[in-house]
N, C-alpha and C. Protein backbone atom coordinates (compact mmCIF):
# COMPACT_ATOMS: atom_id res chain seq x y z
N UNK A 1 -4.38 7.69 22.19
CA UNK A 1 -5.47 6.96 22.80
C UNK A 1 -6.40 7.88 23.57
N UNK A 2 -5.59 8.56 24.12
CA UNK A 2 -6.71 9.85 25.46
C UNK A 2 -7.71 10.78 24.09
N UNK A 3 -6.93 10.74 22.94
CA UNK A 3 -7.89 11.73 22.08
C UNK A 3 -9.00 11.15 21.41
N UNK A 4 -9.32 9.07 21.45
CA UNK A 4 -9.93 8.87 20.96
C UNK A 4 -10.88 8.53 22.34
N UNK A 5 -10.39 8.04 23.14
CA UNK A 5 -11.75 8.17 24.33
C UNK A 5 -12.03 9.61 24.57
N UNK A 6 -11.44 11.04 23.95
CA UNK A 6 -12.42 11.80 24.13
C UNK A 6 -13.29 11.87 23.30
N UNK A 7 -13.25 11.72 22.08
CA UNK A 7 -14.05 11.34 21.12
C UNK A 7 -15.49 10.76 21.19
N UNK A 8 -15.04 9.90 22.05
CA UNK A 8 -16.23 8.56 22.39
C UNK A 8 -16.51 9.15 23.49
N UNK A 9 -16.17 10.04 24.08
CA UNK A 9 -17.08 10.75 25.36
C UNK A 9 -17.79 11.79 24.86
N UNK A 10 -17.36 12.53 24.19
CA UNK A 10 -17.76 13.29 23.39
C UNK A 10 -19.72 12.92 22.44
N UNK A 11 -19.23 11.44 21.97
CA UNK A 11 -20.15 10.98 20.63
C UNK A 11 -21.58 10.36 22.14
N UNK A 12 -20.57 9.55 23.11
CA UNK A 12 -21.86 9.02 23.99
C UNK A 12 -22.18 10.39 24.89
N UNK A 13 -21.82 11.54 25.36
CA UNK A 13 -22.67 12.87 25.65
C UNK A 13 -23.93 12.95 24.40
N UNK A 14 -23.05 13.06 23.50
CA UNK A 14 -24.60 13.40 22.50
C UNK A 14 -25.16 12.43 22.10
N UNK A 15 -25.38 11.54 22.17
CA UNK A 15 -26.00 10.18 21.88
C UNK A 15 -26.93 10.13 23.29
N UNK A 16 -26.60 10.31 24.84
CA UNK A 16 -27.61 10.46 26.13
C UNK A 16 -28.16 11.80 26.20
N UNK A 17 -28.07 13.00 25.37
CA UNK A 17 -28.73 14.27 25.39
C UNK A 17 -29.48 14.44 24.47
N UNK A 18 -29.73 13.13 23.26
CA UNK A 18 -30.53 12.71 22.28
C UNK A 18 -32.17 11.84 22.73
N UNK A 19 -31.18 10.92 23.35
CA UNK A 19 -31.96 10.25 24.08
C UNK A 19 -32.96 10.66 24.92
N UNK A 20 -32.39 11.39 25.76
CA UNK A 20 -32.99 12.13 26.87
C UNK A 20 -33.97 13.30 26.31
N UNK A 21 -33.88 13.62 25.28
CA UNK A 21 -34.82 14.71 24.87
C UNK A 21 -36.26 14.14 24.35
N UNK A 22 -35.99 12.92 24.28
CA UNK A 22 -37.36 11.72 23.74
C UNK A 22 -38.52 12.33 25.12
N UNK A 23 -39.58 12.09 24.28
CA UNK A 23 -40.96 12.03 25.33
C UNK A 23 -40.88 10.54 25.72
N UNK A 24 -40.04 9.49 25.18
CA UNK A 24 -40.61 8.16 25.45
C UNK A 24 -39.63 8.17 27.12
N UNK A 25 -40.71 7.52 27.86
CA UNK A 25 -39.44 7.94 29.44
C UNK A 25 -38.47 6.68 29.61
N UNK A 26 -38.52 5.49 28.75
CA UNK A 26 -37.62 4.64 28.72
C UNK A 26 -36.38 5.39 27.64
N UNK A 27 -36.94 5.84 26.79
CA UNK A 27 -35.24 6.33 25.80
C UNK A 27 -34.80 7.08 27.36
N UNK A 28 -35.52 7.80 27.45
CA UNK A 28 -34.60 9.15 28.81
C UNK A 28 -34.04 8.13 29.75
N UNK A 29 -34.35 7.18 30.31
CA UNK A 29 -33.88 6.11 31.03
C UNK A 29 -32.84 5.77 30.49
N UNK A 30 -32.74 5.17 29.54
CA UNK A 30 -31.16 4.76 28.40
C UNK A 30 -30.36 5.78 28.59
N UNK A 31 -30.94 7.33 27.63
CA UNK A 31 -29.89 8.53 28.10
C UNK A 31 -29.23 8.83 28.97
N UNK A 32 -30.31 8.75 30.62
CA UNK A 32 -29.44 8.73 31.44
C UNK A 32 -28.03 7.89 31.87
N UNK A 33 -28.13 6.32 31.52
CA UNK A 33 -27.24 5.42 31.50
C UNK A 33 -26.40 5.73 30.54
N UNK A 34 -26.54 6.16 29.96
CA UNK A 34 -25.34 6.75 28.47
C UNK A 34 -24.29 7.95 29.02
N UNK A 35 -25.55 8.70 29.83
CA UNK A 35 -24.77 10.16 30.48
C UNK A 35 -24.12 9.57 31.61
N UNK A 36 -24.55 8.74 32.67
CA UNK A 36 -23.43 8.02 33.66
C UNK A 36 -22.32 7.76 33.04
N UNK A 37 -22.41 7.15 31.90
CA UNK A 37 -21.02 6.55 31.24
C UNK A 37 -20.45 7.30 30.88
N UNK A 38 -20.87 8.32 29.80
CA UNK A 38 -19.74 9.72 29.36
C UNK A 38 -19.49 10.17 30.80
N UNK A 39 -19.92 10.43 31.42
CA UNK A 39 -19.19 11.67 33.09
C UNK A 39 -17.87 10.69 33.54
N UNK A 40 -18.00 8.78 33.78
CA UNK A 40 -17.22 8.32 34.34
C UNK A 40 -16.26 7.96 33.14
N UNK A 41 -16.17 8.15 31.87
CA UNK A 41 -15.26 7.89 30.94
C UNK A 41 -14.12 9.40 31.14
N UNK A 42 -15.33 10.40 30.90
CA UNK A 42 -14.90 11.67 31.02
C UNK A 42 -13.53 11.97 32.32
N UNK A 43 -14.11 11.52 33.42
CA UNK A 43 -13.00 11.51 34.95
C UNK A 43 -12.18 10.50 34.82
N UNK A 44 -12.27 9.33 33.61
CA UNK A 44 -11.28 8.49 34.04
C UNK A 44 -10.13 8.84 32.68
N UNK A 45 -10.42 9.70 32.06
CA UNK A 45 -9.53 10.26 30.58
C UNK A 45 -9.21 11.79 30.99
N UNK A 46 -9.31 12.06 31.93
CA UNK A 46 -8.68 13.37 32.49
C UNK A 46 -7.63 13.03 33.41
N UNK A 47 -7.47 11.71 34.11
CA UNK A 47 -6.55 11.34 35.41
C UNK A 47 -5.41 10.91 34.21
N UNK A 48 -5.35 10.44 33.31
CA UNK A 48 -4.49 10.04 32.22
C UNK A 48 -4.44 8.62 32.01
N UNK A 49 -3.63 8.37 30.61
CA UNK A 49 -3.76 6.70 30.78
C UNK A 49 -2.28 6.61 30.62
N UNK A 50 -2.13 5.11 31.48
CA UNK A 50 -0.61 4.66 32.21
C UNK A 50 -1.16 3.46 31.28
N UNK A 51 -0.23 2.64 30.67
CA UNK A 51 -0.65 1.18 30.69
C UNK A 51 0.21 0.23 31.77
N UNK A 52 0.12 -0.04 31.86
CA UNK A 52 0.87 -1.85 32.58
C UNK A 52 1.89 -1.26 34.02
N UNK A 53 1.02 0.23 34.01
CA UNK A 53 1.84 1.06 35.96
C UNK A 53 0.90 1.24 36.54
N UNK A 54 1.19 0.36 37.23
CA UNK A 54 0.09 -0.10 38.73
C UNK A 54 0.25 1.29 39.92
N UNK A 55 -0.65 1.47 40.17
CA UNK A 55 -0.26 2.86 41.45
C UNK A 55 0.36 2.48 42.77
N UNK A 56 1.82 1.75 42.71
CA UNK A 56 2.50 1.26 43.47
C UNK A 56 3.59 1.93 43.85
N UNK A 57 3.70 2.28 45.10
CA UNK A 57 5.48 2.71 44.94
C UNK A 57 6.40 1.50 45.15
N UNK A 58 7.83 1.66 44.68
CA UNK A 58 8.88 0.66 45.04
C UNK A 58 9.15 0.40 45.88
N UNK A 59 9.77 -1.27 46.21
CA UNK A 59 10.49 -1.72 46.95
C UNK A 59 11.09 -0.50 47.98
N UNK A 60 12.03 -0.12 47.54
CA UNK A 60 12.78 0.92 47.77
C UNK A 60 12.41 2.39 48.85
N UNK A 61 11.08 2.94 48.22
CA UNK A 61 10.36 3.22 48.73
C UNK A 61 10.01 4.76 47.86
N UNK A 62 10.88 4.76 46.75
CA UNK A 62 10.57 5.94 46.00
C UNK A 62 9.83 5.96 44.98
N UNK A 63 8.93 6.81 45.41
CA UNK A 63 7.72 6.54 44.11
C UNK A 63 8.32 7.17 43.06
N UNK A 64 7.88 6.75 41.47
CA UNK A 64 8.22 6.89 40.47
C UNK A 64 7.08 7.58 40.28
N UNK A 65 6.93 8.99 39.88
CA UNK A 65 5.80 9.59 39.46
C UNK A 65 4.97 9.48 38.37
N UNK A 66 6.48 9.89 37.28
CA UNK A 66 6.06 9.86 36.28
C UNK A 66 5.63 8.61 35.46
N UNK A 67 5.87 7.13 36.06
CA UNK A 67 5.18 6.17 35.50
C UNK A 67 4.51 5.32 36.25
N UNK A 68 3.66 6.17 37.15
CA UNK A 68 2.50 5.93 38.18
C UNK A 68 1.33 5.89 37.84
N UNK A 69 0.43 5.33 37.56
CA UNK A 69 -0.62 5.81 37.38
C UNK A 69 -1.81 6.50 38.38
N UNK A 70 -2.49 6.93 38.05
CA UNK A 70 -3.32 8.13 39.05
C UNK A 70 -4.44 7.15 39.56
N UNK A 71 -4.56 7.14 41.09
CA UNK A 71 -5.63 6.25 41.40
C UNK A 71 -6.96 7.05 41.75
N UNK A 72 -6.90 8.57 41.84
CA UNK A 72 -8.27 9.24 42.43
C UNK A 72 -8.92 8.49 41.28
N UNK A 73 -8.79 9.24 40.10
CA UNK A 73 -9.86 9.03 39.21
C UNK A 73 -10.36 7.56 39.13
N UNK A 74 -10.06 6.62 39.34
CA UNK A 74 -10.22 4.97 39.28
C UNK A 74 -11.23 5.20 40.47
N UNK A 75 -10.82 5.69 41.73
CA UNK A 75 -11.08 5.65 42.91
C UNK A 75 -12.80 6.45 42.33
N UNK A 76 -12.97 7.30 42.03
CA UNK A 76 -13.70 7.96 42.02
C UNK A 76 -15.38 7.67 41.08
N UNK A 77 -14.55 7.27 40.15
CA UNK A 77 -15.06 6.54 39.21
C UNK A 77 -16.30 5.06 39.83
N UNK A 78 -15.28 4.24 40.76
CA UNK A 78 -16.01 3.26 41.37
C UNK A 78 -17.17 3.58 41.73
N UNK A 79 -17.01 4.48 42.83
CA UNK A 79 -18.02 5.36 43.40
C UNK A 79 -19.03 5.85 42.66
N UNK A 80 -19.00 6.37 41.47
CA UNK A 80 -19.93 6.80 40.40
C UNK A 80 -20.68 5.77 40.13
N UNK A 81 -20.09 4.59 39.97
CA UNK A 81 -20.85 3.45 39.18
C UNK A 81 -21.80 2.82 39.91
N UNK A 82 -21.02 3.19 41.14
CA UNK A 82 -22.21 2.33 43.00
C UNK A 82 -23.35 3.35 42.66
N UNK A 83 -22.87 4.57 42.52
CA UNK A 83 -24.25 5.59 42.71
C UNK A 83 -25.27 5.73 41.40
N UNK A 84 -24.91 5.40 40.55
CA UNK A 84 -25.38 5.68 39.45
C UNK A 84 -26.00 4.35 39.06
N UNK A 85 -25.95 3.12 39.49
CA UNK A 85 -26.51 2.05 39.31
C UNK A 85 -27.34 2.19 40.62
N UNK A 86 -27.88 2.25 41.44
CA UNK A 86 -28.74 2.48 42.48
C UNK A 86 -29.71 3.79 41.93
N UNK A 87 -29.66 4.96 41.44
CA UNK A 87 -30.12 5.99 40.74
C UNK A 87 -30.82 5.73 39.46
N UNK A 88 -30.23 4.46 38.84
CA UNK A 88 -30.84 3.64 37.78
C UNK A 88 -32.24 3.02 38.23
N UNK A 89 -31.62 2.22 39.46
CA UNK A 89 -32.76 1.07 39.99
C UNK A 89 -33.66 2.18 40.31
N UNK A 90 -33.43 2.74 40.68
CA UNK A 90 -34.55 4.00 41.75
C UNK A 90 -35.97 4.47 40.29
N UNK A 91 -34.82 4.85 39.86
CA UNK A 91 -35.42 5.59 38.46
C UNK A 91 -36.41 4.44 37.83
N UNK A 92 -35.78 3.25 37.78
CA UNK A 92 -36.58 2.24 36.83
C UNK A 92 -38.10 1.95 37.66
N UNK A 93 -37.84 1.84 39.15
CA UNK A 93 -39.15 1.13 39.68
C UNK A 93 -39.80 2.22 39.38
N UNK A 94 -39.66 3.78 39.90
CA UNK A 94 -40.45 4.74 39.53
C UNK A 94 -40.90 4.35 37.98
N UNK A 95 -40.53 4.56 36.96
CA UNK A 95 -41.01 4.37 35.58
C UNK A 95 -41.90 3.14 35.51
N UNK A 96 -41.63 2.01 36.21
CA UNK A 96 -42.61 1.26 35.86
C UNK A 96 -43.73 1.68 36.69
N UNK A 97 -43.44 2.21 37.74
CA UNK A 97 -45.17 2.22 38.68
C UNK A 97 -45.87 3.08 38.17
N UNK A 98 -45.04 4.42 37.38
CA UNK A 98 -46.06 5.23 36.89
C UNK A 98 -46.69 4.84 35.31
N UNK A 99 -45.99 3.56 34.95
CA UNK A 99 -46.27 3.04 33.68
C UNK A 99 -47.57 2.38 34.38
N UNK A 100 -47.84 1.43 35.38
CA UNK A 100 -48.66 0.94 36.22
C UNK A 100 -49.55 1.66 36.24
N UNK A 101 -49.77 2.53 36.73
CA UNK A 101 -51.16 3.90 37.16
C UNK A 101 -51.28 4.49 35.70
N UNK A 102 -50.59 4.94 34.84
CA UNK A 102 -50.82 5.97 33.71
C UNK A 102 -51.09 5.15 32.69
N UNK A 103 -50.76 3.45 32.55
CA UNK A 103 -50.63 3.25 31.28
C UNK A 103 -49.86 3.58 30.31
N UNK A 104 -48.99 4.39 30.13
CA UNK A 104 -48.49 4.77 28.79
C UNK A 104 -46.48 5.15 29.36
N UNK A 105 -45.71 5.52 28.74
CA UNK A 105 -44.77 5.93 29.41
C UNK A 105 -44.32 7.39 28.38
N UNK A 106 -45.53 7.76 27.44
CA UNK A 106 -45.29 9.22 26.67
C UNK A 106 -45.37 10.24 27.98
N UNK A 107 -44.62 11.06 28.00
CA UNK A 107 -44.35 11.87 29.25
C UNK A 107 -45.28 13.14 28.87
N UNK A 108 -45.87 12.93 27.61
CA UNK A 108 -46.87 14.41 27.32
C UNK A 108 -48.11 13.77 28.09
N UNK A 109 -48.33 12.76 28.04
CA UNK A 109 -49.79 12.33 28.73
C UNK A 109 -49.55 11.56 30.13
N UNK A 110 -48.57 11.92 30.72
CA UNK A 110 -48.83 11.81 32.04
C UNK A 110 -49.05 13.18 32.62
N UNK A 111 -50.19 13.23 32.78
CA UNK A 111 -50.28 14.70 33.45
C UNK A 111 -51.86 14.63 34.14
N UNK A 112 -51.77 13.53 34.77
CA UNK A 112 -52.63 13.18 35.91
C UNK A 112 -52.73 14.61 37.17
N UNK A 113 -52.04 15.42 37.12
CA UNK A 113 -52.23 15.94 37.97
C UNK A 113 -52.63 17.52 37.89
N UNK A 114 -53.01 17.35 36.46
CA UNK A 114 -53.09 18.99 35.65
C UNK A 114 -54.85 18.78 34.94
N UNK A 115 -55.29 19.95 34.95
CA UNK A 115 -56.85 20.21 34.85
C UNK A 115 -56.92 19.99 33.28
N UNK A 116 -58.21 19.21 33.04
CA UNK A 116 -58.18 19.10 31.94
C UNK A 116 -58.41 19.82 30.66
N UNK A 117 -58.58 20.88 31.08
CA UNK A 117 -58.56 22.42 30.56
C UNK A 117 -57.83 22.71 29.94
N UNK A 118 -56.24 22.66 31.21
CA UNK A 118 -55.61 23.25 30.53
C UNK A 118 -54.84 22.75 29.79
N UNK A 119 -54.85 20.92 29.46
CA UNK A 119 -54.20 19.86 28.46
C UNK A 119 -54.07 20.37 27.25
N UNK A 120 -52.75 21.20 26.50
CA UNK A 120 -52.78 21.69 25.47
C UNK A 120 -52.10 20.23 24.60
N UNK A 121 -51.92 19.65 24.94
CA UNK A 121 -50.94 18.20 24.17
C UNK A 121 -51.59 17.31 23.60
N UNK A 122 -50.77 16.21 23.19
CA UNK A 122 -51.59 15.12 22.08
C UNK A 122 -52.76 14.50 23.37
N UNK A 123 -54.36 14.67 22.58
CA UNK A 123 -55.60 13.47 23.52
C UNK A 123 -54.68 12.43 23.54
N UNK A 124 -54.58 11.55 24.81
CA UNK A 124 -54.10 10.48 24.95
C UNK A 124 -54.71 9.17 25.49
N UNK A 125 -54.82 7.93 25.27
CA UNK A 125 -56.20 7.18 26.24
C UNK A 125 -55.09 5.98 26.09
N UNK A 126 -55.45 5.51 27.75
CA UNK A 126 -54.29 4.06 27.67
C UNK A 126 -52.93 3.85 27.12
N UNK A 127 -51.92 4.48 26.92
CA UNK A 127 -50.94 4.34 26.24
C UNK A 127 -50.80 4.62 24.89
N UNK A 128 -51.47 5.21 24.80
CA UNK A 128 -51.47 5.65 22.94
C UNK A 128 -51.86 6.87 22.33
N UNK A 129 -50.86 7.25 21.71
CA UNK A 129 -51.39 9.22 21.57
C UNK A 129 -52.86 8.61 20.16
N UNK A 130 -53.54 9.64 20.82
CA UNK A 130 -55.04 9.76 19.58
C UNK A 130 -54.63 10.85 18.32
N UNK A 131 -54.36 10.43 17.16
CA UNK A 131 -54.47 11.02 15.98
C UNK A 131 -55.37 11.89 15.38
């Protein structure tokens, strides 16, 4: 099982470094949510997988190690998902406001802040590269 969620951490890394290489700034938006998910799949398939062993010690009071399961990575993981969904929201209002002011969300023609001189990239007007 641990070799096929690396697999799938593996396939969603390159599936958000695909993404992310897009000029469109919503794919890079997706990528990034793809890359949150491989990093917290990634930390939660390195702590190991236990099935049906709760990170409890016994009655008794002796912990059973070896059929314990590991709580950092769970623990850690949570935390990723608080931060990385707030980093999302952050990211999204930015993308829309500059979709707001620029019109377009091609990341070659936002460049409101560069002389028009030196615009070596696709003419762009309103959201739409000019052919």
């Amino acid at each position: 099982m641990e070799t096929v969620l690396a697999i799938l951490c593996g396939i969603l890394m390159a599936a958000s470094v695909y993404l992310m290489l897009s000029r469109n700034l919503v794919k890079f938006l997706f990528g990034l949510m793809l890359n949150t998910s491989a990093a917290n799949l990634l930390v939660f398939n390195s702590g190991g997988l236990t099935r049906g062993n709760p990170p409890f010690i016994a009655a008794d009071g002796t912990p059973a190690y070896a059929n314990m399961a590991n709580s950092v990575p769970q623990a850690l993981i949570l935390t990723a998902i608080v931060i990385s969904f707030a980093l999302l929201a952050c990211a999204l209002v930015m993308a829309y406001r500059a979709y707001q002011d620029l019109g377009t969300v091609d990341t070659d023609c936002m460049r409101i802040a560069e002389p028009v001189a030196e615009h070596e990239g696709p003419p762009c007007r309103k959201g739409k590269v000019i052919a």
